[in-house]
Protein backbone atom coordinates (compact mmCIF):
# COMPACT_ATOMS: atom_id res chain seq x y z
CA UNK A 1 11.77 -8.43 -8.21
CA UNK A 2 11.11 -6.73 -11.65
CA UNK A 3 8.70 -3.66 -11.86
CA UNK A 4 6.78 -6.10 -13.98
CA UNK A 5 6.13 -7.81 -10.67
CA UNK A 6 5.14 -4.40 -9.31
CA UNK A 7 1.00 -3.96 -9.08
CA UNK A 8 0.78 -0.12 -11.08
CA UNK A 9 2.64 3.09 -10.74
CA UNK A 10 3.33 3.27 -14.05
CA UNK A 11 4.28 6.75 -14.27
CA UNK A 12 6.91 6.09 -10.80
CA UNK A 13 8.34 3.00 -12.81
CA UNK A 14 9.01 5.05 -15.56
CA UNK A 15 10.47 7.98 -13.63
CA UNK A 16 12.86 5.62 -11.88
CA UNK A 17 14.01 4.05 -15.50
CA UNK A 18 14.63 7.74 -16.72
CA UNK A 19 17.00 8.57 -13.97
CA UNK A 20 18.92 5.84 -15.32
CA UNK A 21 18.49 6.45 -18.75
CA UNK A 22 19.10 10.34 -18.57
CA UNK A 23 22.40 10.08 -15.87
CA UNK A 24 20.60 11.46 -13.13
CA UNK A 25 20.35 8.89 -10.15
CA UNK A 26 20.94 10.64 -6.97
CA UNK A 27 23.00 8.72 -4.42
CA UNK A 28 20.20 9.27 -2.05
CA UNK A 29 16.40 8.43 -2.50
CA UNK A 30 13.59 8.90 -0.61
CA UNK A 31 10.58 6.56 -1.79
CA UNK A 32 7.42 7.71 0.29
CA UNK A 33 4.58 6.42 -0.47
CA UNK A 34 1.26 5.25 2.26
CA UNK A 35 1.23 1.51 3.30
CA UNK A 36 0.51 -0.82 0.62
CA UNK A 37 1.19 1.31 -2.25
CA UNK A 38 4.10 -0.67 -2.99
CA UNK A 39 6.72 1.52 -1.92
CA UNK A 40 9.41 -1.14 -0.83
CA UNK A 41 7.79 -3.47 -3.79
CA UNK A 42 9.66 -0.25 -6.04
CA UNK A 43 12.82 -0.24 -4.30
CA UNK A 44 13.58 -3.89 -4.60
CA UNK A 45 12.70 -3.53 -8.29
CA UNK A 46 14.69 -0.52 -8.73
CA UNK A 47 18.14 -2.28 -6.96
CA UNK A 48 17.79 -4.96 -9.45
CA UNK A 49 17.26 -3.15 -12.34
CA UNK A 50 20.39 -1.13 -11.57
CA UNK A 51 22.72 -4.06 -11.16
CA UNK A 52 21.02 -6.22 -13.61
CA UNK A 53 24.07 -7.38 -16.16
CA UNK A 54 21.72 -7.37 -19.03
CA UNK A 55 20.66 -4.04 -18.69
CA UNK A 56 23.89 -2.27 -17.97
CA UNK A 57 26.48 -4.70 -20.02
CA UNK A 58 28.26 -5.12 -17.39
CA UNK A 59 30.03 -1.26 -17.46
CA UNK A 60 31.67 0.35 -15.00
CA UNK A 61 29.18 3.17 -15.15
CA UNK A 62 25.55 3.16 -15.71
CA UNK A 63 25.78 6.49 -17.78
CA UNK A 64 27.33 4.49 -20.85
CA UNK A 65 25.30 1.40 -20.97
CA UNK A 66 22.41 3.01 -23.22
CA UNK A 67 25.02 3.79 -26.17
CA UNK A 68 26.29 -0.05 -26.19
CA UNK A 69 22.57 -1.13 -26.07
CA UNK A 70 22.08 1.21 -29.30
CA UNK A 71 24.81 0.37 -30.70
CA UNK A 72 24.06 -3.63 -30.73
CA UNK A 73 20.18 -3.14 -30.93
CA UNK A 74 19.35 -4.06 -27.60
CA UNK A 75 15.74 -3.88 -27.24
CA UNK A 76 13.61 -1.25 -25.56
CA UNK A 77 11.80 -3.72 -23.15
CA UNK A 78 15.17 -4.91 -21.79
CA UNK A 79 16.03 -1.25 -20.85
CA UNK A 80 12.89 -0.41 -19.12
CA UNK A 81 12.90 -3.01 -16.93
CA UNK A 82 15.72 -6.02 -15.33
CA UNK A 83 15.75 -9.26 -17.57
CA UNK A 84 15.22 -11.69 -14.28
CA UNK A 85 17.59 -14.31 -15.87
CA UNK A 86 20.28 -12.58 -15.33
CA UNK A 87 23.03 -14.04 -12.42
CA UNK A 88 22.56 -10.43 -10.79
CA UNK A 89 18.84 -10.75 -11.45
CA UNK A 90 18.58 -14.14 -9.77
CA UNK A 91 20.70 -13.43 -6.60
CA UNK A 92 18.66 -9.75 -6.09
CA UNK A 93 15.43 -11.59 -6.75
CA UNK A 94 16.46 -13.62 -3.94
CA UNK A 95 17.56 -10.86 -1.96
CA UNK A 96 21.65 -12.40 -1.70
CA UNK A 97 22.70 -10.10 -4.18
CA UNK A 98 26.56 -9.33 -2.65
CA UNK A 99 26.23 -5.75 -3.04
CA UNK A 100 22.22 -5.32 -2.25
CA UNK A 101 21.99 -4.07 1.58
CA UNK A 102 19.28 -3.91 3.60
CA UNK A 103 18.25 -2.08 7.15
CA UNK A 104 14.76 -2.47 8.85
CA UNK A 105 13.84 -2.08 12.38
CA UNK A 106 14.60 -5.27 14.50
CA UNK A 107 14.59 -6.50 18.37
CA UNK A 108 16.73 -7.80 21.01
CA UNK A 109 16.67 -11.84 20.05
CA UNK A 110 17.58 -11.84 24.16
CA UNK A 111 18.17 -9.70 27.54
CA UNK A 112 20.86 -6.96 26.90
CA UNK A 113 21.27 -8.04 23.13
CA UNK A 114 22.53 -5.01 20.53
CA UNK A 115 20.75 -6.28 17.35
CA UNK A 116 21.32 -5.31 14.05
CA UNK A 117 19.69 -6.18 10.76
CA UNK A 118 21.91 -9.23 9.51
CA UNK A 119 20.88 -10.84 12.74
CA UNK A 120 17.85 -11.59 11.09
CA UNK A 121 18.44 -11.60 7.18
CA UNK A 122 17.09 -14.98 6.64
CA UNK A 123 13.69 -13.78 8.41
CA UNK A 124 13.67 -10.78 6.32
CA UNK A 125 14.61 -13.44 3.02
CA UNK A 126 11.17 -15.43 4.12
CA UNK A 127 8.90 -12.51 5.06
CA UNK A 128 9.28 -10.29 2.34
CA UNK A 129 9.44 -13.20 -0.36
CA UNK A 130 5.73 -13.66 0.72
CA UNK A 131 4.83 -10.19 1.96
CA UNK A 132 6.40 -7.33 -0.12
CA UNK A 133 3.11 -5.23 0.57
CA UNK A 134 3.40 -5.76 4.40
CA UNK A 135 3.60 -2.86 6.96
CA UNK A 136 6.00 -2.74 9.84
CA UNK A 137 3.92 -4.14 12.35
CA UNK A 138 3.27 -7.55 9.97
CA UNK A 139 7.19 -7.81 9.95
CA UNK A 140 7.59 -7.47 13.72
CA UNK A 141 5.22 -9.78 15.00
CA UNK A 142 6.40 -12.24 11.93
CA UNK A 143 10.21 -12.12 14.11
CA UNK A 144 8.01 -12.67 17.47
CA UNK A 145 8.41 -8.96 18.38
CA UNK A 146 4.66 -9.17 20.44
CA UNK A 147 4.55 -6.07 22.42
CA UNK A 148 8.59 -5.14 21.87
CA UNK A 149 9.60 -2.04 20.21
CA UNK A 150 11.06 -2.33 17.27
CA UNK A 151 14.36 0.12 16.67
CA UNK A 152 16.74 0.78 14.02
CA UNK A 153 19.77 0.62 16.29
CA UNK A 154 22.66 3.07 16.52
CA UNK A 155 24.96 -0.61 16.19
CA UNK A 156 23.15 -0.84 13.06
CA UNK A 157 23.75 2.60 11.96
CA UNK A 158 27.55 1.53 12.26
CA UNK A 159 27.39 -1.79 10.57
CA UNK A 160 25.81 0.27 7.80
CA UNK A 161 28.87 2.67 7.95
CA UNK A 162 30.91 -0.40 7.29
CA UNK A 163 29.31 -2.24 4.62
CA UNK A 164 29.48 0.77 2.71
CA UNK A 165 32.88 1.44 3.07
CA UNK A 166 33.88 -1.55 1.56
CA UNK A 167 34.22 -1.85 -2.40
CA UNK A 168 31.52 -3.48 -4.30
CA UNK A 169 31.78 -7.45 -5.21
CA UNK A 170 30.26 -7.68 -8.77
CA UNK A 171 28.15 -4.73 -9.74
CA UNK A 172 29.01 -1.20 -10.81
CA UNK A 173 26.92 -0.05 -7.70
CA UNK A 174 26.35 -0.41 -3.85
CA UNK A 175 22.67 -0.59 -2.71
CA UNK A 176 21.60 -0.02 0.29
CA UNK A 177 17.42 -0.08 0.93
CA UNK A 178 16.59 1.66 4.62
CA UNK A 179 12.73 0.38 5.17
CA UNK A 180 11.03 2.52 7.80
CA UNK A 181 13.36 4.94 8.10
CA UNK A 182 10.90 6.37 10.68
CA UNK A 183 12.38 3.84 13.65
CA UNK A 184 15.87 5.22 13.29
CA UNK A 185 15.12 8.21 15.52
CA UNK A 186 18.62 9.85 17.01
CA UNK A 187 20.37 6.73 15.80
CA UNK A 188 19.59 8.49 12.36
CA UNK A 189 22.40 11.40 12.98
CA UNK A 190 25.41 8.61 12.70
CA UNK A 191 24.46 8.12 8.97
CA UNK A 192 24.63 12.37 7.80
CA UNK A 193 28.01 12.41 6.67
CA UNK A 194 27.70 9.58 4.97
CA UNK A 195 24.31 10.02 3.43
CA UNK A 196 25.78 13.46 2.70
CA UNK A 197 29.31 12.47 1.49
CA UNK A 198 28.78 8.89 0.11
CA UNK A 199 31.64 6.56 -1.67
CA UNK A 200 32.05 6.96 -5.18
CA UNK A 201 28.93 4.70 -6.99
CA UNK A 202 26.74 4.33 -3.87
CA UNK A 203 23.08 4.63 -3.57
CA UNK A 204 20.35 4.93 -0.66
CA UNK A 205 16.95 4.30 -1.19
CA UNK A 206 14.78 4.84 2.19
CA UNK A 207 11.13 3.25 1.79
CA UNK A 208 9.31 5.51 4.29
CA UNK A 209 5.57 5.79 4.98
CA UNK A 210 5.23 9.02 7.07
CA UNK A 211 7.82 11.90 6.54
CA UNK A 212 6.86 13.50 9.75
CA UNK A 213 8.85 10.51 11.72
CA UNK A 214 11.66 10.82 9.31
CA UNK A 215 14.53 12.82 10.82
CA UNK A 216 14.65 16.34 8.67
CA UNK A 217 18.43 16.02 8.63
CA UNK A 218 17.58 12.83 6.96
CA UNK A 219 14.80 14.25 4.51
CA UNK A 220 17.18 17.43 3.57
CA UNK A 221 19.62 14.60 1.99
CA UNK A 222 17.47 13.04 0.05
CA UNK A 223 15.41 13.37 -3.49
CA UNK A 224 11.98 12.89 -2.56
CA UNK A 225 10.07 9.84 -5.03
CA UNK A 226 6.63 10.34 -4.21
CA UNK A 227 4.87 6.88 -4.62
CA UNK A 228 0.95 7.54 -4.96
CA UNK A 229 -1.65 5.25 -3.59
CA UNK A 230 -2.90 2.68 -5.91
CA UNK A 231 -6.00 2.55 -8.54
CA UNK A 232 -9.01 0.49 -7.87
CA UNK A 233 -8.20 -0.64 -10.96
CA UNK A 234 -4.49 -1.85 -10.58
CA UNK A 235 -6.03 -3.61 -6.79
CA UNK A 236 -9.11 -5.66 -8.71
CA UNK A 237 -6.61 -6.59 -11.52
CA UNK A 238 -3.90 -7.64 -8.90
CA UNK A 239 -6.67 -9.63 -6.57
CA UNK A 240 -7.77 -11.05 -9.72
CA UNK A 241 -4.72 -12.70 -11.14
CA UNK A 242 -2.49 -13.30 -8.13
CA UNK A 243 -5.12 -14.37 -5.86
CA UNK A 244 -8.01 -15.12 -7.95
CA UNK A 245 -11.03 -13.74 -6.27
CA UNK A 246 -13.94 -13.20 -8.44
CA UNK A 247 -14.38 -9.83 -10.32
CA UNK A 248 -16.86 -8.69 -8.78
CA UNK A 249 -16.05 -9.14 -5.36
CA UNK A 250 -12.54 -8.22 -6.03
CA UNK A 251 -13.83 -4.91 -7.02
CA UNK A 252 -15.70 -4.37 -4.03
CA UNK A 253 -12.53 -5.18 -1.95
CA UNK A 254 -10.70 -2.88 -4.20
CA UNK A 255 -12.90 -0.31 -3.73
CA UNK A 256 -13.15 -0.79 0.02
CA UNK A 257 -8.96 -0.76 0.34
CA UNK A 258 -9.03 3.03 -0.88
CA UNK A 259 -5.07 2.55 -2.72
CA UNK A 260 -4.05 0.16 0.09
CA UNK A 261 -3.33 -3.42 -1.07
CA UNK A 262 -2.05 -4.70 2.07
CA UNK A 263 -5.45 -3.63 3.24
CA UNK A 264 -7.29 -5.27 0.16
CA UNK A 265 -5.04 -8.74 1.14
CA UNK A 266 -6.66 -8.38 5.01
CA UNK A 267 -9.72 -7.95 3.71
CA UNK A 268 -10.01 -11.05 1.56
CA UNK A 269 -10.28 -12.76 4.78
CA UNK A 270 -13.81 -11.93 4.60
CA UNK A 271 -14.03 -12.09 1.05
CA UNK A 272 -17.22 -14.50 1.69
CA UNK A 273 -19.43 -11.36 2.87
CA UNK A 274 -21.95 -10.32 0.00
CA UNK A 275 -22.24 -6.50 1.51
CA UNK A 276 -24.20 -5.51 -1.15
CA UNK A 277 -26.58 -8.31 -0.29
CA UNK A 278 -27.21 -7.06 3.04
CA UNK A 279 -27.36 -3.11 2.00
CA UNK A 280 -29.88 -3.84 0.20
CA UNK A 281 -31.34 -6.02 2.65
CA UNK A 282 -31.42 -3.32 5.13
CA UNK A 283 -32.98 -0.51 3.51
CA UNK A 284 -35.84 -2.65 2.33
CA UNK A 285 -36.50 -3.36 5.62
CA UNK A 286 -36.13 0.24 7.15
CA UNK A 287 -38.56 1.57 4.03
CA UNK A 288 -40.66 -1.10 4.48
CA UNK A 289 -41.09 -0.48 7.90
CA UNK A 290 -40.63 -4.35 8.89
CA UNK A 291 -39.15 -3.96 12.28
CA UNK A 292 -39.31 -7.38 13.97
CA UNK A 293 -37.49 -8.15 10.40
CA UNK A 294 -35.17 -5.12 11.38
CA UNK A 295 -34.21 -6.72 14.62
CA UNK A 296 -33.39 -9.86 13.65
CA UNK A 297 -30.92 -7.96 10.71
CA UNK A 298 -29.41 -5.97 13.88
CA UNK A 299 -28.69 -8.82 15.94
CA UNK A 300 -27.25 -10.44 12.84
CA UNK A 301 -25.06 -7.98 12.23
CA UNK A 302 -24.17 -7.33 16.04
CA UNK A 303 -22.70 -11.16 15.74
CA UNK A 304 -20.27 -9.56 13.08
CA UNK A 305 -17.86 -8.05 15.18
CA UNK A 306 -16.26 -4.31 14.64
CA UNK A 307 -14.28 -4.91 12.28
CA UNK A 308 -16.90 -6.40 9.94
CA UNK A 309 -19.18 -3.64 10.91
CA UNK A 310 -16.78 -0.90 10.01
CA UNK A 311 -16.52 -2.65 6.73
CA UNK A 312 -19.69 -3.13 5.94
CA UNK A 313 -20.13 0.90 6.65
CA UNK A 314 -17.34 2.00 4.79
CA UNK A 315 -18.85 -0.35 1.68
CA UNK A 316 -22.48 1.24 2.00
CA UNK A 317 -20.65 4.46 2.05
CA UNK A 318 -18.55 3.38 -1.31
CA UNK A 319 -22.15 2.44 -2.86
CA UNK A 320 -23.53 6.30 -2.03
CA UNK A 321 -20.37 7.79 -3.03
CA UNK A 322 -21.23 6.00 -6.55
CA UNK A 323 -24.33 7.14 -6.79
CA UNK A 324 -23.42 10.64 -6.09
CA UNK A 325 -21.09 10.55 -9.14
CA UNK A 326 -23.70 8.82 -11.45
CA UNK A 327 -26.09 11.50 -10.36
CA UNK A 328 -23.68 14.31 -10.95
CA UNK A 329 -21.85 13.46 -13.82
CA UNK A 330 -23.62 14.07 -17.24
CA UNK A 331 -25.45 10.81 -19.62
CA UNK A 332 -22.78 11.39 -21.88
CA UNK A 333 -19.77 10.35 -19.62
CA UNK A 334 -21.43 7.99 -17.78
CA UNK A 335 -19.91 5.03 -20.26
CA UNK A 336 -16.43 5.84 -19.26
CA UNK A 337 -17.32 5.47 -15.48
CA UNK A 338 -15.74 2.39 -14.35
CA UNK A 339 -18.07 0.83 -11.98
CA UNK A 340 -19.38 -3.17 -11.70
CA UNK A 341 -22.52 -3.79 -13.01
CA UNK A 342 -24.76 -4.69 -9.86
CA UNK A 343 -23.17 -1.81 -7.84
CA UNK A 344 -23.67 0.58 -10.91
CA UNK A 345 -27.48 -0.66 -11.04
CA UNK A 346 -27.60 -0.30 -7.17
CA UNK A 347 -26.57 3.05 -6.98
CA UNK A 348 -29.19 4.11 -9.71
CA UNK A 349 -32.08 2.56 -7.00
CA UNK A 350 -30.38 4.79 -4.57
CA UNK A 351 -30.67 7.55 -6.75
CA UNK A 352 -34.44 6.93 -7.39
CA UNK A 353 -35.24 6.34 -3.31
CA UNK A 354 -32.92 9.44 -2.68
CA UNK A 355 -31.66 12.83 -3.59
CA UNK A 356 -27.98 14.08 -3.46
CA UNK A 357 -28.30 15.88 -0.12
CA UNK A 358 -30.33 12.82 1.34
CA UNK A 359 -27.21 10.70 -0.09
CA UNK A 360 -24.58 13.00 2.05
CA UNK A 361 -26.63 12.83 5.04
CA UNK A 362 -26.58 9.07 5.44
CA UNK A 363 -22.98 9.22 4.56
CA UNK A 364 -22.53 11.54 7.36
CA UNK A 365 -24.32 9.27 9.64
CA UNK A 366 -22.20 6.15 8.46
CA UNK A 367 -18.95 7.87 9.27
CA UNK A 368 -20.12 8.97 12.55
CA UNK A 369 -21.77 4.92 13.02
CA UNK A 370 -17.86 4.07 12.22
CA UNK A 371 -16.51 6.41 14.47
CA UNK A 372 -18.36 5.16 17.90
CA UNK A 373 -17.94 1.27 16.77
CA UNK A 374 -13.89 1.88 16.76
CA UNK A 375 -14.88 3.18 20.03
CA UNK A 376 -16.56 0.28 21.16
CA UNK A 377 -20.42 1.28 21.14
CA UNK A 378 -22.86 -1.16 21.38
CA UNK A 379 -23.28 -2.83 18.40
CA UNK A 380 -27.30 -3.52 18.87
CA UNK A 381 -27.94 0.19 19.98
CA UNK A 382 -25.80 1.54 17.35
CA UNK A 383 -27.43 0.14 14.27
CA UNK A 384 -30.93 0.39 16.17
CA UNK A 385 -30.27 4.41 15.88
CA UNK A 386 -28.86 4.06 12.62
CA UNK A 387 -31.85 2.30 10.85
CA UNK A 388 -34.02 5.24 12.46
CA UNK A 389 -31.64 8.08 11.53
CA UNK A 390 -32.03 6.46 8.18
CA UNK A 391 -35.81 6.28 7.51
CA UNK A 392 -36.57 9.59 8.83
CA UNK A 393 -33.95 10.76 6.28
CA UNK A 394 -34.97 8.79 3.13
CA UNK A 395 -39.09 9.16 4.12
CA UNK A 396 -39.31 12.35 5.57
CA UNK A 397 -35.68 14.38 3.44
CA UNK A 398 -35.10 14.99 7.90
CA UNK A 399 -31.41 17.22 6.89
CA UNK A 400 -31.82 18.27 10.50
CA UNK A 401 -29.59 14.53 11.54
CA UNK A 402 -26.95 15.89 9.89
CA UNK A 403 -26.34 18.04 13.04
């Protein structure tokens, strides 16, 4: 993968291409960054960028190959990023790159089985040539884990000792990408020395999501790479071109993932829902005081199911938290807001029927609304009580629910 290939983080991309350019690549790296900011999307970029052949002339040593690119005019594109035509290119892009390792947590394939990473690298191949946003949980049920535990095993911990040990086949460098460092627990103590003490022209990257699960033995031995979530931006640019959703409704998935594209990919599976549709919808009715209308819009949404409910929530909550930042911000600025055009002229309505401290108590009521339907409150009941909380707090300014 090239970081061309990668959905934004400019600024990481380019501090990963300066360690390179300026000699200072650490021999252990610790890329943390939430799920679906792109974390392991990075680290496969940044492996074959450092063995691509076009990139470092083939040289012994990475810290020389910038001179010989001067020196014959290579171009500045080809430095900041791996040419993909490459043969070292082509084999990491395929993830059989000779001297490209990878560890991720795996299962017993049967009773009393020892497992270790190889066991399944043609799984691995598959799943991340399709997924490379996926979580942990994605991969395990993808190798039929179901309800199993998935472990970085102290027999993997060894076979890593080993594969380092031995020289490198064709690059200057060997690789080794740890994904979820989090499941090595104890195992994790086998690797210190080595993580510590490497061979000569060896580098660790470990794609983590939580540094609280990471061993701190682990994390002292490292260089932290902080990978931040993603823009809205960089997730309705990515839904538009690789999976071709409509602008619009790719930026109200975008803005519904908050930095998470895995999330924004799960929640194309109900890219048909036109939530602004029924927002509106509903607070006609509640103003309007059309209850038999307002019943029939509660059983509807009942059908949805909690997870559509919770989404629809956390999008009406989106459309206030808009309209709090139109309200605030001053006429001036408002042209640089980036917001889509019928959820920029919706939030103006809202700021017509409603006043900032109205706005924050319905948004207080919506997160509590989400809170009870992940704990399985009646749907009906729930957004009967809602649509009364709501009324009294757009008709009658009734702060008091905010209790």
């Amino acid at each position: 993968m090239q970081f061309e290939k990668v959905i934004g983080q400019r600024e990481t991309k380019e501090q990963l291409v300066q360690m390179i350019q300026h000699n200072r690549l650490s021999h252990a790296l610790l890329f943390l960054g939430k799920e679906g900011s792109g974390s392991l999307a990075l680290a496969l970029s940044f492996a074959q960028y450092i063995v691509c052949e076009k990139v470092n002339g083939k040289q012994p040593a990475v810290a020389s190959l910038f001179e010989q690119a001067e020196a014959t005019g290579g171009s500045q594109e080809l430095l900041n990023d791996a040419c993909g035509v490459c043969s070292a290119c082509l084999k990491a892009a395929q993830m059989v790159h000779p001297d490209i390792h990878f560890s991720y947590p795996v299962i017993p394939k049967k009773s009393g089985d020892k497992p270790i990473s190889t066991d399944y690298a043609a799984e691995w191949r598959e799943f991340i040539s399709i997924q490379p946003y996926a979580n942990a949980y994605d991969w395990l049920q993808f190798i039929g884990a179901e309800n199993k535990q998935g472990n970085i095993t102290a027999e993997e911990c060894n076979d890593i000792t080993r594969k380092i040990s031995l020289k490198s086949f064709e690059s200057a460098y060997k690789i080794l990408i740890i994904w979820m460092p989090e499941y090595l627990t104890k195992n994790g103590n086998k690797l210190l020395k080595l993580l510590e003490e490497p061979p000569p022209q060896t580098v660790f990257i470990l794609v983590a999501e939580n540094d609280a699960l990471v061993l701190p033995t682990i994390l002292s031995r490292t260089q932290l790479v902080r990978i931040p979530l993603l823009t809205n931006q960089d997730i309705e640019g990515a839904l538009v071109q690789r999976s071709g959703v409509a602008l619009e409704k790719a930026g109200q998935v975008a803005a519904l993932s908050e930095g998470n594209y895995h999330e924004a990919l799960q929640l194309l599976q109900h890219v048909e829902d036109d939530w602004l549709l029924t927002v509106r919808e509903w607070l006609n009715l509640i103003v309007k005081k059309s209850y038999p209308s307002q019943l029939k819009w509660i059983d509807d949404m009942n059908k949805q199911g909690r997870e559509k409910q919770k989404q629809f929530l956390k999008y009406f909550t989106h459309l206030l938290e808009q309209a709090i930042r139109l309200g605030a911000m001053p006429e001036d600025a408002i042209g640089a807001f980036s917001i889509a055009t019928a959820e920029r002229d919706f939030a103006e309505r809202l700021n017509k029927l409603s006043n900032i401290h109205q706005q924050e108590a319905i948004i207080n009521e919506l997160d509590k609304a989400s809170y009870y339907i992940e704990r399985n409150a009646n749907g009906k009941m729930l957004f009967h009580a809602l649509s009364i909380k709501l009324y009294h707090i757009i008709t009658n300014n009734s702060l008091i629910l905010v209790q």
